[in-house]
Protein backbone atom coordinates (compact mmCIF):
# COMPACT_ATOMS: atom_id res chain seq x y z
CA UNK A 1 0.00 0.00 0.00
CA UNK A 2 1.23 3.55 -1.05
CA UNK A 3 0.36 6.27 1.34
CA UNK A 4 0.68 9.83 -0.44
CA UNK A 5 0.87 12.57 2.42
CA UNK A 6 0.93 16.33 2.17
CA UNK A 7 2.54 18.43 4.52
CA UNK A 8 1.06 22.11 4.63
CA UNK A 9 3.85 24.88 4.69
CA UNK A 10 2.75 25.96 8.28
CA UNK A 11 3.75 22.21 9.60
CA UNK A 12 6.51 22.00 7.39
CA UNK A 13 7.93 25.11 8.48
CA UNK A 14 7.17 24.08 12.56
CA UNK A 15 8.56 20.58 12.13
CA UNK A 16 11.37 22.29 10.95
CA UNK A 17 11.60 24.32 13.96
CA UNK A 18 11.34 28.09 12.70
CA UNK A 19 9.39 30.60 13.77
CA UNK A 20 7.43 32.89 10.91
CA UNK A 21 10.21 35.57 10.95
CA UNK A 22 12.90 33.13 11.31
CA UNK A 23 11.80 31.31 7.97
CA UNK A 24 10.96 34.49 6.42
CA UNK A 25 14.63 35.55 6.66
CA UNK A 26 16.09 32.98 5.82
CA UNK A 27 13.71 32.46 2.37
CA UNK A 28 14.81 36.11 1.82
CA UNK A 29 10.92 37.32 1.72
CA UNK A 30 9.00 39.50 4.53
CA UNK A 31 7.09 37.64 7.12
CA UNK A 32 3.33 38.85 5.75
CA UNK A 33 4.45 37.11 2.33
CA UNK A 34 5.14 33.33 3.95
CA UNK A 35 1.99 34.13 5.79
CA UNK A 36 -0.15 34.86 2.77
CA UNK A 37 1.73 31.14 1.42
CA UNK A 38 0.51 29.12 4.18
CA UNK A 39 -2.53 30.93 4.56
CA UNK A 40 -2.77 29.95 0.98
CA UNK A 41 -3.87 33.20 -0.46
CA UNK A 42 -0.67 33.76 -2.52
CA UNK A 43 1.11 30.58 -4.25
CA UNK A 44 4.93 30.73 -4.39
CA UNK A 45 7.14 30.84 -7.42
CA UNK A 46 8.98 27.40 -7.98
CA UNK A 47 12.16 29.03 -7.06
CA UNK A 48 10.80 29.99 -3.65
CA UNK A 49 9.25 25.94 -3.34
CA UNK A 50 13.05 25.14 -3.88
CA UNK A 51 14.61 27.03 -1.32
CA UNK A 52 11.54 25.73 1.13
CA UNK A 53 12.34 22.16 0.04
CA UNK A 54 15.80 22.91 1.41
CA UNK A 55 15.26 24.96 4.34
CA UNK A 56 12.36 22.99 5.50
CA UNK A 57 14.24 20.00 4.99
CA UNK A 58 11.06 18.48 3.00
CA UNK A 59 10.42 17.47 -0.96
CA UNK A 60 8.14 20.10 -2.39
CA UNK A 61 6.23 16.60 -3.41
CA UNK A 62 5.22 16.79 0.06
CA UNK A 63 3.52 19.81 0.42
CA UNK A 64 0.11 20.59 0.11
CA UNK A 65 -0.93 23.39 -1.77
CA UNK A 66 -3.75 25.85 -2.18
CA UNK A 67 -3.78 25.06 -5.58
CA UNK A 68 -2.95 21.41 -6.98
């Protein structure tokens, strides 16, 4: 049996251990941005999704998005 499970960006980012403005530094974007991403009112640029993946420690495969 294959179990798919999404992560959303909040409990990615809080697994990870970061606070908003911690993560929000160190993606390089202001804290009200990340918050309209896992809010899901804004949907970030694949770039962004990369440097989540990393920071987050977490395939972008994993998250769930707004949009899918």
């Amino acid at each position: 049996m294959v179990v798919n499970a999404k992560i959303s960006l909040r409990a990615a980012r809080v697994n990870a251990g970061f606070t908003q403005k911690q993560a929000a530094d160190k993606l390089l974007i202001g804290t009200s941005t990340l918050q309209g991403y896992e809010s899901g009112k804004r949907q970030p640029r694949m770039d962004l999704l990369g440097r989540m993946e990393t920071l987050y420690g977490i395939s972008i495969q994993h998250f769930r998005l707004a949009v899918e």
